[in-house]
PDB file of N, CA and C in Angstrom:
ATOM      1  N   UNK A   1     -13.894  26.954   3.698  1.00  0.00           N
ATOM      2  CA  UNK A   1     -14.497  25.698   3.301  1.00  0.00           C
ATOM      3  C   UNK A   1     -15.058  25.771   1.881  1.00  0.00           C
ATOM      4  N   UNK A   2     -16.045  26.809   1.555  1.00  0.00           N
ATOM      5  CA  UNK A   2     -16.400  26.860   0.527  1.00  0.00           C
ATOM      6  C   UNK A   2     -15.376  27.324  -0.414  1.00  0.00           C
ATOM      7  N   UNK A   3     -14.296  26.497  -1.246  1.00  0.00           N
ATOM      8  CA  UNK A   3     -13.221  27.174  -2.258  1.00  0.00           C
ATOM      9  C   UNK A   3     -13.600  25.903  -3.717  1.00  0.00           C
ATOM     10  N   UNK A   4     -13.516  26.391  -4.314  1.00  0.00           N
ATOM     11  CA  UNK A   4     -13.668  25.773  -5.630  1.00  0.00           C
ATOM     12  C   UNK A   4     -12.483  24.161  -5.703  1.00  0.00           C
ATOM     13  N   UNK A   5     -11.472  24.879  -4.822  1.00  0.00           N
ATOM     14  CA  UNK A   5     -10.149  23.913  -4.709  1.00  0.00           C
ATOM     15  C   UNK A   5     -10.407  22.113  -3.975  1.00  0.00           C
ATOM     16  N   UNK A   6     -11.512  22.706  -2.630  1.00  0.00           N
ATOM     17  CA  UNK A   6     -12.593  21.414  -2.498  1.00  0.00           C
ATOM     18  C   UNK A   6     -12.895  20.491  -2.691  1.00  0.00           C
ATOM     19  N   UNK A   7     -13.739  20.797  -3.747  1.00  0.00           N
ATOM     20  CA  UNK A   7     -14.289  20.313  -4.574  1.00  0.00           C
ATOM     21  C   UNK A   7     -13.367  19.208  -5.321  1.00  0.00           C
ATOM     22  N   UNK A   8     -14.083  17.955  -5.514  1.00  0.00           N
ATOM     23  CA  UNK A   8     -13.097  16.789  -6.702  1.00  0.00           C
ATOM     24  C   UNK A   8     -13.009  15.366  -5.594  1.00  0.00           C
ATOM     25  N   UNK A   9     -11.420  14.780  -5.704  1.00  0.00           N
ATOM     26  CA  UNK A   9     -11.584  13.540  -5.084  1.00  0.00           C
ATOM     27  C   UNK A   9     -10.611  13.578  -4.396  1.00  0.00           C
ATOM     28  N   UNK A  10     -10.597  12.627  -2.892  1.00  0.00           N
ATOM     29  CA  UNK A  10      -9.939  12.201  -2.422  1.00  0.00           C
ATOM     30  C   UNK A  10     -10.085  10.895  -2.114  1.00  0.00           C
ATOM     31  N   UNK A  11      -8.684  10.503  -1.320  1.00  0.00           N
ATOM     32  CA  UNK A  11      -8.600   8.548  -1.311  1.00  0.00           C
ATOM     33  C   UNK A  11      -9.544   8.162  -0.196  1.00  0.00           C
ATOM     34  N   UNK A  12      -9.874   6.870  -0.394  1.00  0.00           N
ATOM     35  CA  UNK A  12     -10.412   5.904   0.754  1.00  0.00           C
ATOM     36  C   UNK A  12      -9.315   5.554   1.630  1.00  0.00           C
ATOM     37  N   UNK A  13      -9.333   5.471   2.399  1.00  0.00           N
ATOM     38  CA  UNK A  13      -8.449   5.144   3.607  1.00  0.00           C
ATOM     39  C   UNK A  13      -8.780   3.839   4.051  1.00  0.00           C
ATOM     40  N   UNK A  14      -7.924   3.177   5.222  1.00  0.00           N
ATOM     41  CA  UNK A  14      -8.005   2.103   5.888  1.00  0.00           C
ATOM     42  C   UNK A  14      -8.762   2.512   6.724  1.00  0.00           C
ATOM     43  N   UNK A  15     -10.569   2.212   7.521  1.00  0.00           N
ATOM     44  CA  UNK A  15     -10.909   2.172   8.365  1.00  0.00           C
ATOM     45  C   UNK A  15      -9.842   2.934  10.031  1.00  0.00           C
ATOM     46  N   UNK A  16     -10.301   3.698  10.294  1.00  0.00           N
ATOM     47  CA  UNK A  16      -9.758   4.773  11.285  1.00  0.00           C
ATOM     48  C   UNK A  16      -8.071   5.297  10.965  1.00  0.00           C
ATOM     49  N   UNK A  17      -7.685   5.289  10.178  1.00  0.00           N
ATOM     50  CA  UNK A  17      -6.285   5.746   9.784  1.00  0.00           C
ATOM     51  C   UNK A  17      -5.950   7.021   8.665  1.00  0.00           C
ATOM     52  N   UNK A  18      -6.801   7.994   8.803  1.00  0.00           N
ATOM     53  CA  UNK A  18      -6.959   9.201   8.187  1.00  0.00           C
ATOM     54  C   UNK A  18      -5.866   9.680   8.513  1.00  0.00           C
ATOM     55  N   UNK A  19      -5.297  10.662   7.337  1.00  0.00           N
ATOM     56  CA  UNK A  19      -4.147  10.998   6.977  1.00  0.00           C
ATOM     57  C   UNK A  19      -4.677  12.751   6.830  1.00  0.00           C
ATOM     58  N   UNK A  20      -5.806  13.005   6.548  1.00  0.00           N
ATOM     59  CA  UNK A  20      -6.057  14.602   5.745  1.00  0.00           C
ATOM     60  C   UNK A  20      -7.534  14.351   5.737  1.00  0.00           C
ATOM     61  N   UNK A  21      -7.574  15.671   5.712  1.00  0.00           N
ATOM     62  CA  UNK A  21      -9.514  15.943   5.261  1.00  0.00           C
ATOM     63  C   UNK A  21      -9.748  15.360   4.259  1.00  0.00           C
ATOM     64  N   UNK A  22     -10.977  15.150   4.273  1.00  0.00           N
ATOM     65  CA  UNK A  22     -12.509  14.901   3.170  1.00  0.00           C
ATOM     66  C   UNK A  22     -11.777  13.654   2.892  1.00  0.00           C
ATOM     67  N   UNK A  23     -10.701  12.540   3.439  1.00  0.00           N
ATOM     68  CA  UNK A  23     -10.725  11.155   3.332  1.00  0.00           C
ATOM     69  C   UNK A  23     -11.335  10.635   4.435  1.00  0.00           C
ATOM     70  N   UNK A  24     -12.215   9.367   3.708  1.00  0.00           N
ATOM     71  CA  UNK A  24     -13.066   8.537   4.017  1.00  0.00           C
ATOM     72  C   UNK A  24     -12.706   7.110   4.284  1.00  0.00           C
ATOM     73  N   UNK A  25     -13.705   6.132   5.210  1.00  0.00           N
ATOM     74  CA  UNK A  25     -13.630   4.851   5.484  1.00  0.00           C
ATOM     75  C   UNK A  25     -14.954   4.595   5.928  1.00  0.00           C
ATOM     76  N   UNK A  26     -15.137   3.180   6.188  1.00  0.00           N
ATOM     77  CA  UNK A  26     -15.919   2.657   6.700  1.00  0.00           C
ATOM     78  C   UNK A  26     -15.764   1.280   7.403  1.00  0.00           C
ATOM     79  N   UNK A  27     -16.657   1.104   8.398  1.00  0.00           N
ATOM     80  CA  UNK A  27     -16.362   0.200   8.905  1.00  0.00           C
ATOM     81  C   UNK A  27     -17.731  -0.039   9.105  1.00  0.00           C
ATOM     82  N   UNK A  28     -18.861  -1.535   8.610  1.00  0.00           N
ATOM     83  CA  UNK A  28     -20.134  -1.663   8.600  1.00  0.00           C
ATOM     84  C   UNK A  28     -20.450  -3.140   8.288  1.00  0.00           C
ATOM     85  N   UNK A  29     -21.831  -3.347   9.034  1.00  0.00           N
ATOM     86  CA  UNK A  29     -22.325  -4.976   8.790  1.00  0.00           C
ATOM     87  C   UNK A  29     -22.990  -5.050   7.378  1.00  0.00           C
ATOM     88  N   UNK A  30     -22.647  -6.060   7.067  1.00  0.00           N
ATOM     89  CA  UNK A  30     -22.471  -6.301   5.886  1.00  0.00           C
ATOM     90  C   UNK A  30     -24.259  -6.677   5.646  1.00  0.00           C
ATOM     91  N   UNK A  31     -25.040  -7.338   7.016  1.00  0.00           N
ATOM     92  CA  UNK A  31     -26.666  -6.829   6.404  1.00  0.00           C
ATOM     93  C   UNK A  31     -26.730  -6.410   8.118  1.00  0.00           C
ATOM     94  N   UNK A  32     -27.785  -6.279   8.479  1.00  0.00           N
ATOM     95  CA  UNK A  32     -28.572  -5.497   9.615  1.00  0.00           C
ATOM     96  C   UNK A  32     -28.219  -6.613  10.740  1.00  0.00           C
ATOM     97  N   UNK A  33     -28.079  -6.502  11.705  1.00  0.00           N
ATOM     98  CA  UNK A  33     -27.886  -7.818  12.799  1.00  0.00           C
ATOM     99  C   UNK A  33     -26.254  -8.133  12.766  1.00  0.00           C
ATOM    100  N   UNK A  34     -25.640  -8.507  11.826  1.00  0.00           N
ATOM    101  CA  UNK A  34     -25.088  -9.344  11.177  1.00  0.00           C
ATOM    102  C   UNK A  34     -23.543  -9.081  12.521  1.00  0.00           C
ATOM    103  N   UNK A  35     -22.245  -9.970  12.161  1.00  0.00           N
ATOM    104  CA  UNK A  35     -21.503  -9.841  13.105  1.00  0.00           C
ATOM    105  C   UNK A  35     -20.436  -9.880  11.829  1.00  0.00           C
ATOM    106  N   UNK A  36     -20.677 -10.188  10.799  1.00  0.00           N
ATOM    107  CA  UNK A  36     -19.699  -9.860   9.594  1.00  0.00           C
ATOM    108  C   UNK A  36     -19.577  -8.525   9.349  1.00  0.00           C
ATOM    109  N   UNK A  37     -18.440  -7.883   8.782  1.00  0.00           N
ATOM    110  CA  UNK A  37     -18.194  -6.524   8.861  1.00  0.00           C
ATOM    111  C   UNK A  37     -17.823  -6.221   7.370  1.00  0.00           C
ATOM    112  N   UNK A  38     -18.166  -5.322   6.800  1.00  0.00           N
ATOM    113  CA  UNK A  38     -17.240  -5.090   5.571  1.00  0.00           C
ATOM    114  C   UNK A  38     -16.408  -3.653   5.780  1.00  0.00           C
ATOM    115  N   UNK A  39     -15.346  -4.049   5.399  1.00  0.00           N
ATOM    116  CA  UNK A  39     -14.118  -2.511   5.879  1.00  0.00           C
ATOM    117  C   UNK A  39     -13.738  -2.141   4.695  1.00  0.00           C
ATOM    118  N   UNK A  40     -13.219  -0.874   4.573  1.00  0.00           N
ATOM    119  CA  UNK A  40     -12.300   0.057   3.409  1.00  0.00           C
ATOM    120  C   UNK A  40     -11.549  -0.887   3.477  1.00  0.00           C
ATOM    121  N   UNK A  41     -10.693  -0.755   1.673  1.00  0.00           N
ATOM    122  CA  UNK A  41      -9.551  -0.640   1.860  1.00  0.00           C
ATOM    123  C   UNK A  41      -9.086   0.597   1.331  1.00  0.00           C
ATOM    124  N   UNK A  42      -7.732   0.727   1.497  1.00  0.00           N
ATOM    125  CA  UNK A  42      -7.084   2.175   1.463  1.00  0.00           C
ATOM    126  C   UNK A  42      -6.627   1.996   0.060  1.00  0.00           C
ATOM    127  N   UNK A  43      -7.129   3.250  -1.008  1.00  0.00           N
ATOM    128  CA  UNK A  43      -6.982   3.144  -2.313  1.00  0.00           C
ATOM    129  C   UNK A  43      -7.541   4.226  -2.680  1.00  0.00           C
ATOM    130  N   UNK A  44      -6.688   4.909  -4.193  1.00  0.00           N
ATOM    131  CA  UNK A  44      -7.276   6.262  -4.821  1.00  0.00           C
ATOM    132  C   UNK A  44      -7.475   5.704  -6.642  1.00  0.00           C
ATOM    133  N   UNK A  45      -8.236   6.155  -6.873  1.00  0.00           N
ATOM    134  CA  UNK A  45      -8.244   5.285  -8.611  1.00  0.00           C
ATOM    135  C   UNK A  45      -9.524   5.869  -9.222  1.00  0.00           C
ATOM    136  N   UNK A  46      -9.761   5.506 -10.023  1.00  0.00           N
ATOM    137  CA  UNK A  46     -11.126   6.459 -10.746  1.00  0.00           C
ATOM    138  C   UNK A  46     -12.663   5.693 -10.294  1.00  0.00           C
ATOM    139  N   UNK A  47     -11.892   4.191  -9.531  1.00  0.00           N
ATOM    140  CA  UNK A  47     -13.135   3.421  -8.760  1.00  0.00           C
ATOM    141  C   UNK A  47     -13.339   3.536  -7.818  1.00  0.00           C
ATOM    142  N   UNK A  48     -12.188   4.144  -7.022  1.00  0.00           N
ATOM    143  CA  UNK A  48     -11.867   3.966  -5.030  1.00  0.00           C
ATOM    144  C   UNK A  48     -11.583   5.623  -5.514  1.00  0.00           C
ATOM    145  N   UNK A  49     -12.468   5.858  -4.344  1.00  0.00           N
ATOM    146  CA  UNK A  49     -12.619   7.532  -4.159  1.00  0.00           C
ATOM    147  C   UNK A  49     -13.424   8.208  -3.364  1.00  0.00           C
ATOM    148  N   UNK A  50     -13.402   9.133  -2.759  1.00  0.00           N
ATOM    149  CA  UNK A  50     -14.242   9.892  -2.059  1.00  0.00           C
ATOM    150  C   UNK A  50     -14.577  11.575  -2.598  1.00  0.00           C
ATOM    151  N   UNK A  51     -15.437  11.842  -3.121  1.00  0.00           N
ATOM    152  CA  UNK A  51     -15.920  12.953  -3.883  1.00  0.00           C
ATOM    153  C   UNK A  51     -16.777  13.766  -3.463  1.00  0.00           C
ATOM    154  N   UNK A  52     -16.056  15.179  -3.115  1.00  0.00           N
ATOM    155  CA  UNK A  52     -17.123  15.666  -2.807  1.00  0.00           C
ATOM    156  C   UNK A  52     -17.305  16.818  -3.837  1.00  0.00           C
ATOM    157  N   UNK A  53     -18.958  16.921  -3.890  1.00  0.00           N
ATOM    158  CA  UNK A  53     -19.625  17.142  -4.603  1.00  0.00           C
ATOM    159  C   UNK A  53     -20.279  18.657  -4.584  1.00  0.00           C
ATOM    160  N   UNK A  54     -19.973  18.719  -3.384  1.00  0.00           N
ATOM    161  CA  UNK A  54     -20.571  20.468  -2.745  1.00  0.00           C
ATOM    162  C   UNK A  54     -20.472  20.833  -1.134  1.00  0.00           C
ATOM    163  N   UNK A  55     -19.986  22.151  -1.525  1.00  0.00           N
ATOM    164  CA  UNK A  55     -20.019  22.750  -0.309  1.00  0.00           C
ATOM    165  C   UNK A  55     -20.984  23.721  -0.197  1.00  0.00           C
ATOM    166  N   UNK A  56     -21.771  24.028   1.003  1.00  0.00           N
ATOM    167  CA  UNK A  56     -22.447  25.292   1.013  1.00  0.00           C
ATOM    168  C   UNK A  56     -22.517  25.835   2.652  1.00  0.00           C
ATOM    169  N   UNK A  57     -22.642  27.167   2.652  1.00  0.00           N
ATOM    170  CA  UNK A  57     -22.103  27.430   3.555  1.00  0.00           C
ATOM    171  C   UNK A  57     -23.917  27.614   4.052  1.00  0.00           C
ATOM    172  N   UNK A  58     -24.131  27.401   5.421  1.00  0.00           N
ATOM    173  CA  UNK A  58     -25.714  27.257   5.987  1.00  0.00           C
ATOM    174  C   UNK A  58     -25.762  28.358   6.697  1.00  0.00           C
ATOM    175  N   UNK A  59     -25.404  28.691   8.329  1.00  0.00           N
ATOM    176  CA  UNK A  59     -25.320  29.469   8.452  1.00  0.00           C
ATOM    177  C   UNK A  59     -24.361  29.540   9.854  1.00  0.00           C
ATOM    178  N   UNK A  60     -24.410  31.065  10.415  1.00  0.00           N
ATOM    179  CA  UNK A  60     -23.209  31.457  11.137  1.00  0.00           C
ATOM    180  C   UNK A  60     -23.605  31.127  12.607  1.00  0.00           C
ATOM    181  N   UNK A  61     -22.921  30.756  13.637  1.00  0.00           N
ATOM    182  CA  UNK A  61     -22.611  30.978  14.946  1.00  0.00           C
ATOM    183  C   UNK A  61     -22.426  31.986  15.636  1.00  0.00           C
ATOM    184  N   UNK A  62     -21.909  32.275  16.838  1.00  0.00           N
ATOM    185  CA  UNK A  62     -21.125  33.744  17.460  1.00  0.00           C
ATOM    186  C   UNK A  62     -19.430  33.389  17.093  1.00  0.00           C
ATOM    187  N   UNK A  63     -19.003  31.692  17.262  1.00  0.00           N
ATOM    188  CA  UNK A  63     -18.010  31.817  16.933  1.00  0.00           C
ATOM    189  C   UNK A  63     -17.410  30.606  15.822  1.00  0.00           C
ATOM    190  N   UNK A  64     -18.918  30.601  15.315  1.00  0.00           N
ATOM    191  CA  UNK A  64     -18.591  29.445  14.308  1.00  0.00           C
ATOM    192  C   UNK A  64     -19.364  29.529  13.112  1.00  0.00           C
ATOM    193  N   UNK A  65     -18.818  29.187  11.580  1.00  0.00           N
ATOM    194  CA  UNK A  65     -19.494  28.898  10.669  1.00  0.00           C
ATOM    195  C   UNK A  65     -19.942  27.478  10.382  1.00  0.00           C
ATOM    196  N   UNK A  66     -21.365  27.272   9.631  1.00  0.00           N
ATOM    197  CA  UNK A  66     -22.069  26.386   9.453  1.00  0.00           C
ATOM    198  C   UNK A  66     -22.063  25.769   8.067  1.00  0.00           C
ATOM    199  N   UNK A  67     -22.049  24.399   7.705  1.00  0.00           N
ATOM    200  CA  UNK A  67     -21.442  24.048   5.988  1.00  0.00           C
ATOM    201  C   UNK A  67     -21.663  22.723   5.918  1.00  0.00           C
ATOM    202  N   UNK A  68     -23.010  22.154   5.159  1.00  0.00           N
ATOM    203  CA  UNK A  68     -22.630  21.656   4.495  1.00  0.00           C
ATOM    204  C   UNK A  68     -22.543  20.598   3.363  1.00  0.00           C
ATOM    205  N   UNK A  69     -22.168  19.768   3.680  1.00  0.00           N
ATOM    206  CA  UNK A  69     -20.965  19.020   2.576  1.00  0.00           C
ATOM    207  C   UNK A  69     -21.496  17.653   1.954  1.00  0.00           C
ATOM    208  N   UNK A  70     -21.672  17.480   0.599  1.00  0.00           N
ATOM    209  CA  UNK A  70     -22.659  16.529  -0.331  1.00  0.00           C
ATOM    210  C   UNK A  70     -21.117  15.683  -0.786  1.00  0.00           C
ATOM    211  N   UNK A  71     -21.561  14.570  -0.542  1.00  0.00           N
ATOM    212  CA  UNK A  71     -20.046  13.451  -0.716  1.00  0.00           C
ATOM    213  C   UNK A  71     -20.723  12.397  -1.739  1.00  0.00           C
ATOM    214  N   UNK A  72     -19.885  11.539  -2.425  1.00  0.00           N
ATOM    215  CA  UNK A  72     -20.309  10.223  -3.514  1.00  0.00           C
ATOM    216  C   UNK A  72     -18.943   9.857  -3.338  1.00  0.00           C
ATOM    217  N   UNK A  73     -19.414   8.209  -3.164  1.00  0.00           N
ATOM    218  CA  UNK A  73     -18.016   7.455  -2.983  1.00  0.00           C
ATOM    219  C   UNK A  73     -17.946   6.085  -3.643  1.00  0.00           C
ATOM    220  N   UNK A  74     -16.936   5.721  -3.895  1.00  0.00           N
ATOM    221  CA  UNK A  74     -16.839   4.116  -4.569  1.00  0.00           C
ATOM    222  C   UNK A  74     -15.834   3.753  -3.497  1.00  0.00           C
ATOM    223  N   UNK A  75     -15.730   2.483  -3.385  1.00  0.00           N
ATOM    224  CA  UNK A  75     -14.395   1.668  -2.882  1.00  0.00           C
ATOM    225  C   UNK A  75     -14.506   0.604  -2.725  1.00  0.00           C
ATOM    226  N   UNK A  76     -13.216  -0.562  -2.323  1.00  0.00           N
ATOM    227  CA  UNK A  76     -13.679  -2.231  -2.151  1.00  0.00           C
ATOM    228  C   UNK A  76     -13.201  -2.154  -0.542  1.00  0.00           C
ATOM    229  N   UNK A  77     -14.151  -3.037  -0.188  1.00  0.00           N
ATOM    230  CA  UNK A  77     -13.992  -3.743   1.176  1.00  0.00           C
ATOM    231  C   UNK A  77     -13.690  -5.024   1.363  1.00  0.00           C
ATOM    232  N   UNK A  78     -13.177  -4.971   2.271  1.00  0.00           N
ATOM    233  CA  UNK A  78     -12.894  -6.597   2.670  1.00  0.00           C
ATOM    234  C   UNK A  78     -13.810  -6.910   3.732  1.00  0.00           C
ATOM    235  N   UNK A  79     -14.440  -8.494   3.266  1.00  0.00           N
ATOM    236  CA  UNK A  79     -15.564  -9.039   4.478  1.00  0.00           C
ATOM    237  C   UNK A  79     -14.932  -9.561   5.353  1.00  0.00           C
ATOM    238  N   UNK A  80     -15.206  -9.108   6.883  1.00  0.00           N
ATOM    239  CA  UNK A  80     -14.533  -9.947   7.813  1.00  0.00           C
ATOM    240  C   UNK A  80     -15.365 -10.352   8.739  1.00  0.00           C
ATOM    241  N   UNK A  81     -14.619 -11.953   9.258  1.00  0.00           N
ATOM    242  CA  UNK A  81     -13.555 -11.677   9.062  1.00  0.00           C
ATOM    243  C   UNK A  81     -12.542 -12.984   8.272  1.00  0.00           C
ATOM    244  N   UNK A  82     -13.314 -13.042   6.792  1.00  0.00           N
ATOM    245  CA  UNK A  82     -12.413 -13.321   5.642  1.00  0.00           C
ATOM    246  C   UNK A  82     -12.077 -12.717   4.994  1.00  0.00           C
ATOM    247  N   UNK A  83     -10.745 -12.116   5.600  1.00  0.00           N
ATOM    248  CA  UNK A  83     -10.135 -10.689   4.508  1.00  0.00           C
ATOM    249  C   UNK A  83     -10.327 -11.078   3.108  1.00  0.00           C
ATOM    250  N   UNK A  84     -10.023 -12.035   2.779  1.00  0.00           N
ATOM    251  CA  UNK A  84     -10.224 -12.585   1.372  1.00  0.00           C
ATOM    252  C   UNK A  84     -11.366 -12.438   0.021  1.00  0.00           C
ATOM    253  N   UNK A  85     -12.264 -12.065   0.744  1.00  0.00           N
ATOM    254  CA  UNK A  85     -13.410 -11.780  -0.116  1.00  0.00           C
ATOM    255  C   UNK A  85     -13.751 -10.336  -0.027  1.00  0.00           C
ATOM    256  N   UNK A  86     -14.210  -9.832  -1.255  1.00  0.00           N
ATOM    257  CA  UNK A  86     -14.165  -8.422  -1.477  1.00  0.00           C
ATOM    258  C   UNK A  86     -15.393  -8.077  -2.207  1.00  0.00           C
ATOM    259  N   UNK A  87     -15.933  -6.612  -1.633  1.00  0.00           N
ATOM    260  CA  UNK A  87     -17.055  -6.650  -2.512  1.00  0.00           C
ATOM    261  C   UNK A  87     -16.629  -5.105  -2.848  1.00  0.00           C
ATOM    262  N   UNK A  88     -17.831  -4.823  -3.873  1.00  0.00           N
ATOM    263  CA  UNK A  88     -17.484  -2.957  -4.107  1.00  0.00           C
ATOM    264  C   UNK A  88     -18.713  -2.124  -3.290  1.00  0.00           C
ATOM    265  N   UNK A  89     -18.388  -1.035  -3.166  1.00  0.00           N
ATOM    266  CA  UNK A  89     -19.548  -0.434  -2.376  1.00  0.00           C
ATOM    267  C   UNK A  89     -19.503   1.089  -2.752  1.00  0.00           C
ATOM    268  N   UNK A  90     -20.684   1.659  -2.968  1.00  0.00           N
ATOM    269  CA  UNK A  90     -20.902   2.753  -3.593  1.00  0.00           C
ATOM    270  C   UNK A  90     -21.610   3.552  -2.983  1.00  0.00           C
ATOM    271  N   UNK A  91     -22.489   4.764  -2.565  1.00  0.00           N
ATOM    272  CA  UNK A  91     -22.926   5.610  -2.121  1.00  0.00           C
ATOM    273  C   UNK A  91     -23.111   7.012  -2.303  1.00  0.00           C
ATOM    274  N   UNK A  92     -23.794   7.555  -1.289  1.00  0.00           N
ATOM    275  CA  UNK A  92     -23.344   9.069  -0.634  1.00  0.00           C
ATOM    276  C   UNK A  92     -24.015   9.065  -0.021  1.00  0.00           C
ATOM    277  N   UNK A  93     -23.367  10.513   0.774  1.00  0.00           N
ATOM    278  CA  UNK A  93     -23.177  10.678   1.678  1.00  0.00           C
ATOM    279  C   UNK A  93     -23.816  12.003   2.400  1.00  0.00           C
ATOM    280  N   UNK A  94     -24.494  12.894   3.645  1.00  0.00           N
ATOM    281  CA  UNK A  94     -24.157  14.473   3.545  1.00  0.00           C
ATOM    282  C   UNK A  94     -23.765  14.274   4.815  1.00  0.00           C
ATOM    283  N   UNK A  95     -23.271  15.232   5.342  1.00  0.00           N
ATOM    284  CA  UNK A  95     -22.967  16.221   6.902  1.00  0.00           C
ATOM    285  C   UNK A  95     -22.568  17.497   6.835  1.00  0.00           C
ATOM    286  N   UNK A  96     -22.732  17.911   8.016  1.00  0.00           N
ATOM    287  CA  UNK A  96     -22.462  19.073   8.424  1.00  0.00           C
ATOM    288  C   UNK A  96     -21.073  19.745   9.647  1.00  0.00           C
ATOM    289  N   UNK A  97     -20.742  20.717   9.146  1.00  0.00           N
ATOM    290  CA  UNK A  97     -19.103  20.669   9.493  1.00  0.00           C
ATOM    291  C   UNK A  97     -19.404  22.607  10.774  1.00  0.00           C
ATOM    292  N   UNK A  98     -19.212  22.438  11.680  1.00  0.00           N
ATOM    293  CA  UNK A  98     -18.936  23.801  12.123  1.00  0.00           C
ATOM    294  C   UNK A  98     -17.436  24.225  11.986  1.00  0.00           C
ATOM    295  N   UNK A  99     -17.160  25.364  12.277  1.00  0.00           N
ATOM    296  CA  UNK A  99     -15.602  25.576  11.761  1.00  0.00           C
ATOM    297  C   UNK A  99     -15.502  27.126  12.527  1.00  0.00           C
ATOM    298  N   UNK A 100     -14.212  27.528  13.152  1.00  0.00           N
ATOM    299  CA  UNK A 100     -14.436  28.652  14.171  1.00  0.00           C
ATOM    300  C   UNK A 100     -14.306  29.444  13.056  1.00  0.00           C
ATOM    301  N   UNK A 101     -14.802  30.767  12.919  1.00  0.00           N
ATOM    302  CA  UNK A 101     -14.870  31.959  12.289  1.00  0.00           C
ATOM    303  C   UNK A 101     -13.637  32.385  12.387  1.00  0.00           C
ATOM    304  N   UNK A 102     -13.035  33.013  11.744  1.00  0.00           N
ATOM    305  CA  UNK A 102     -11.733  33.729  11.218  1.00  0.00           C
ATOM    306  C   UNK A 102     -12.274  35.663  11.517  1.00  0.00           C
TER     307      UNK A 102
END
């Protein structure tokens, strides 16, 4: 996990249609309550991106390592459900990843 290679960008995806690691989506109300949704769209560009920013390794298991992972993202969503309107949405992100020991 921790490789220098990591590190940098990957694409936004369509809401649940992941293709490969460290790509991202979302699927979220657009305010608190709300029944409007704003979704990814699937796109890689120097605006639409998912970046991660750091790995660090935390600590070990009996059969697992502990890691992790500082993300920053841009991308446009579509409000639904009027696909038609688009907003941009920006962030970050952290979590934590276990991974079986080698």
């Amino acid at each position: 996990m921790v490789r220098s290679t990591n590190i940098g960008n990957y694409p936004i995806q369509l809401f649940g249609s992941h293709e490969s690691y460290f790509e991202f989506s979302q699927k979220l109300p657009i305010t608190a309550g709300s029944n409007t949704r704003l979704v990814s769209e699937k796109g890689f560009s120097a605006t639409t991106y998912n970046e991660v920013v750091e790995i660090n390794y935390v600590n070990s298991e009996t059969e697992y390592a502990v890691f992790q992972i500082k993300c920053r993202y841009s991308m446009i969503a579509s409000v639904l459900p009027e696909a038609t309107t688009k907003r941009n949405i920006s962030g970050t992100f952290h979590f934590k990843v276990r991974t079986y020991r080698k």
